[in-house]
Protein backbone atom coordinates (compact mmCIF):
# COMPACT_ATOMS: atom_id res chain seq x y z
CA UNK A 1 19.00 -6.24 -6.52
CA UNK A 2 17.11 -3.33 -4.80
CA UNK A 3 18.08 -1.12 -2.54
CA UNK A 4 16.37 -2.04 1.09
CA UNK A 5 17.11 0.09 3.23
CA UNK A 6 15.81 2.96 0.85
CA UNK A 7 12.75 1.29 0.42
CA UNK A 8 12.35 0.93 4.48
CA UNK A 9 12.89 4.78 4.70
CA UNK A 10 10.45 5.49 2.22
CA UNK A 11 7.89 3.15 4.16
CA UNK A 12 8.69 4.87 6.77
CA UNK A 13 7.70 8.55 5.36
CA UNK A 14 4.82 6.60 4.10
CA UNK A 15 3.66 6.23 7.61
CA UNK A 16 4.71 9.29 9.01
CA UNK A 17 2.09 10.89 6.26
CA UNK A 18 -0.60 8.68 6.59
CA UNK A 19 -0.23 8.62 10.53
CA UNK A 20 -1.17 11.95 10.30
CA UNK A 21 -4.29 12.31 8.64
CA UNK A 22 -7.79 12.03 10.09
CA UNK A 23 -10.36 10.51 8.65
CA UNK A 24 -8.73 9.73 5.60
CA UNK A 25 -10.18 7.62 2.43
CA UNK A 26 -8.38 4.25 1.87
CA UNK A 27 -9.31 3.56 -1.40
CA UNK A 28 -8.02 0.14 -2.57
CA UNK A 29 -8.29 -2.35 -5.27
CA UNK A 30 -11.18 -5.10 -5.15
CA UNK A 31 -8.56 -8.24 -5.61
CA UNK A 32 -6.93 -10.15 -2.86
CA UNK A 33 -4.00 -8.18 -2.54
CA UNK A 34 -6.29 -4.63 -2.81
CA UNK A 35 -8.77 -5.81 -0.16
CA UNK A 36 -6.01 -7.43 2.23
CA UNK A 37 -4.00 -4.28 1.94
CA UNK A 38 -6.03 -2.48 2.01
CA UNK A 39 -7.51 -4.16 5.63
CA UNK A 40 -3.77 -3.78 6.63
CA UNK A 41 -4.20 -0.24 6.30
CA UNK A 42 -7.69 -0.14 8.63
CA UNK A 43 -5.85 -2.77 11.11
CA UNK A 44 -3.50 -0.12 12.14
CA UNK A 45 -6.43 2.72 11.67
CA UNK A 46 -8.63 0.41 14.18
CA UNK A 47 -5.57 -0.09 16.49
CA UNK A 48 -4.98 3.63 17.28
CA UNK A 49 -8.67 4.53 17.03
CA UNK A 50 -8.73 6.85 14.80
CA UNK A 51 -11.40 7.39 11.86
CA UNK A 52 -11.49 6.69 8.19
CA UNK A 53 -13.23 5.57 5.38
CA UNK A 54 -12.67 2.70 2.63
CA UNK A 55 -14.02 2.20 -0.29
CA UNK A 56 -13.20 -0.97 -2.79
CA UNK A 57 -12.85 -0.19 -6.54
CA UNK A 58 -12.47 -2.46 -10.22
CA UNK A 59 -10.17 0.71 -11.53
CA UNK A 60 -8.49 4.13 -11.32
CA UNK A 61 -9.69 6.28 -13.87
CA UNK A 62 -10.61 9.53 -14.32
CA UNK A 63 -13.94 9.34 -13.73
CA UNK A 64 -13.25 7.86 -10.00
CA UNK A 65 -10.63 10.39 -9.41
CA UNK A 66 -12.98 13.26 -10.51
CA UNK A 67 -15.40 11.75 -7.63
CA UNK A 68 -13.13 12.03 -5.10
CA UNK A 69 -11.98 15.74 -6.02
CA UNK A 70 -13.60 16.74 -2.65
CA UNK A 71 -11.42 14.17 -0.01
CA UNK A 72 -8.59 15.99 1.32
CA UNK A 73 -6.92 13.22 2.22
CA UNK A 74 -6.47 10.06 0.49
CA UNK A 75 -4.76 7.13 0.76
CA UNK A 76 -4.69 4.37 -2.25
CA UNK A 77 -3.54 1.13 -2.05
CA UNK A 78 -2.80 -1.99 -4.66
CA UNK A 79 -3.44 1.21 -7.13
CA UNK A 80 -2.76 4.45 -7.67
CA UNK A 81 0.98 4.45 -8.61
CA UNK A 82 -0.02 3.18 -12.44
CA UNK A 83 -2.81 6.22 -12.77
CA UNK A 84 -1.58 9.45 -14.26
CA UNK A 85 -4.81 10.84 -13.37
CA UNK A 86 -3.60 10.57 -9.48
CA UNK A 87 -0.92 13.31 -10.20
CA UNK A 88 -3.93 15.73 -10.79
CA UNK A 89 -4.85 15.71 -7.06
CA UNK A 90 -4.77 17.75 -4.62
CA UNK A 91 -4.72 17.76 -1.18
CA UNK A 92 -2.60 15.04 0.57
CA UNK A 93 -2.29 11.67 -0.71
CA UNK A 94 -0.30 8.51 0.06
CA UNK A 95 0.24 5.65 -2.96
CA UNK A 96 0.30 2.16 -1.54
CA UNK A 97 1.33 0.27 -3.95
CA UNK A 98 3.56 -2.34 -6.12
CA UNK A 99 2.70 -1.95 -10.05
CA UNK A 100 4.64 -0.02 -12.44
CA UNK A 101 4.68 3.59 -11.49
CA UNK A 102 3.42 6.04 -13.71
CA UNK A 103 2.22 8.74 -10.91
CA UNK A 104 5.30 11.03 -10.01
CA UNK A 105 3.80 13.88 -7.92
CA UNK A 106 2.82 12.14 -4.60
CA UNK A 107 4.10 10.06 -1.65
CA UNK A 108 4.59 6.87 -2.23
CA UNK A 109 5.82 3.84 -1.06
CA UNK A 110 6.57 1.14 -4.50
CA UNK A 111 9.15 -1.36 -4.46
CA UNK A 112 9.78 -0.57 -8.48
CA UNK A 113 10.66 2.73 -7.44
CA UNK A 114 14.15 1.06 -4.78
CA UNK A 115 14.69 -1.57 -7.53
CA UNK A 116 12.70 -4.57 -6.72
CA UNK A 117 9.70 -6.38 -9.02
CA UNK A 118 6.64 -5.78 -7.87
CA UNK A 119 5.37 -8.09 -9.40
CA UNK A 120 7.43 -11.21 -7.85
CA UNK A 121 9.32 -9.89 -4.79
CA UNK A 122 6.62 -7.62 -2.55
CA UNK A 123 2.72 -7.42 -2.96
CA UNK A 124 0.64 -4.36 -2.44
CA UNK A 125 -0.23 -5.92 1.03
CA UNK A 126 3.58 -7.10 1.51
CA UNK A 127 4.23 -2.81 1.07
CA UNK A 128 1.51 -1.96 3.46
CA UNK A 129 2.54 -4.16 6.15
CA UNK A 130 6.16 -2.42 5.60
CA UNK A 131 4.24 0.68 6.11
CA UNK A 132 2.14 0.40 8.80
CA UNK A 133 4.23 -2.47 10.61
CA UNK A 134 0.72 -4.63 11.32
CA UNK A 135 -1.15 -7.79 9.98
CA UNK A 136 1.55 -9.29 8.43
CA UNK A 137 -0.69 -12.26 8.23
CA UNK A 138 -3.08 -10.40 5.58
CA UNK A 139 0.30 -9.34 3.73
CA UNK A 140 1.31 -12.99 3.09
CA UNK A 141 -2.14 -13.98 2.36
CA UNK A 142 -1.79 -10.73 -0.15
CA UNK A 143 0.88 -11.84 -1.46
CA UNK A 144 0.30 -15.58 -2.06
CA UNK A 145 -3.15 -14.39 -3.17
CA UNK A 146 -0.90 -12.64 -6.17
CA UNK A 147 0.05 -15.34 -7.27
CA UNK A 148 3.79 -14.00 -5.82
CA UNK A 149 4.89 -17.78 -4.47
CA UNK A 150 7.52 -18.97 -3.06
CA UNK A 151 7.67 -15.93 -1.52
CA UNK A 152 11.24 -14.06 -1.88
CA UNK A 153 13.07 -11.05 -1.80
CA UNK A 154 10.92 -8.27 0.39
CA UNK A 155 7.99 -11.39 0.52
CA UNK A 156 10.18 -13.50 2.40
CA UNK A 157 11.68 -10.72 4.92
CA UNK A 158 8.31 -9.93 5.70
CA UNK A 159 7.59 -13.75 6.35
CA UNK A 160 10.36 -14.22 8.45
CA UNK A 161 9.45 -11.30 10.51
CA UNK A 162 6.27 -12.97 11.32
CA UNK A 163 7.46 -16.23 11.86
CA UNK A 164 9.62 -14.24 14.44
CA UNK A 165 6.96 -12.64 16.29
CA UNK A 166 4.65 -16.03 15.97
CA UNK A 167 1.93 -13.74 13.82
CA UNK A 168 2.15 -17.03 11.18
């Protein structure tokens, strides 16, 4: 069983980060968790005005992260955590994400990393939503979309917080 209230904190840093930036790069995957989460992500960018940029990629590899040498502030979502070539950037960066981590030098908000399956209990879009506290509509539809149903564990928190505030 993981550790929840961990995980929350480290959300919460998540945000605090990514909050902060301007004009950031959300750079997510092109599946239905990668683009919901990564929409979670703009929802709350729209809803305080504030600029950025998204773009919507099959894979992290070195290649892509050589093309993005030149963003000073990134933030990757549904990938990023499973990329060893993401500890070679620099600037600031925030990892959005729910695979296996392999990345070790940057922010990031994983439910593998507080003892939870990414895989069955929370979604890249379920961790966004835990993030940025928004769209918890796209999360579930993340989440389902990832094949992670009935949803449980984090999944389900996050469903009965929407139930609760009548966003499903």
């Amino acid at each position: 069983m993981g550790n929840t209230a961990a995980f929350m904190k480290r959300c919460q840093e998540a945000y605090s980060a990514a909050s902060a930036m301007h004009d950031p790069l959300i750079v997510h995957h092109y599946d239905c968790d990668g683009i919901t989460s990564g929409s979670v992500a703009a929802c709350w960018f729209e809803g305080q005005k504030k600029k950025y940029r998204m773009i919507t990629v099959r894979k992290l590899d070195l290649e892509l992260v050589n093309s993005l040498q030149d963003e000073r502030q990134i933030i990757f979502v549904d990938l990023g955590s499973g990329s060893p070539f993401v500890d070679e950037r620099k600037g600031e960066v925030v990892i959005i994400d729910h695979h296996q981590p392999q990345c070790k030098g940057h922010l990031q908000a994983n439910p593998h990393l507080f003892g939870f399956d990414g895989g069955v209990e929370l979604s890249a879009s379920g961790c966004a939503y835990f993030v940025f506290r928004v769209a918890s509509d796209l999360g579930i539809t993340g989440a389902v979309g990832d094949m992670q149903y009935p949803l449980r564990s984090l999944n389900k928190i996050m469903l009965d917080e929407a139930v609760g505030k009548k966003e499903v």
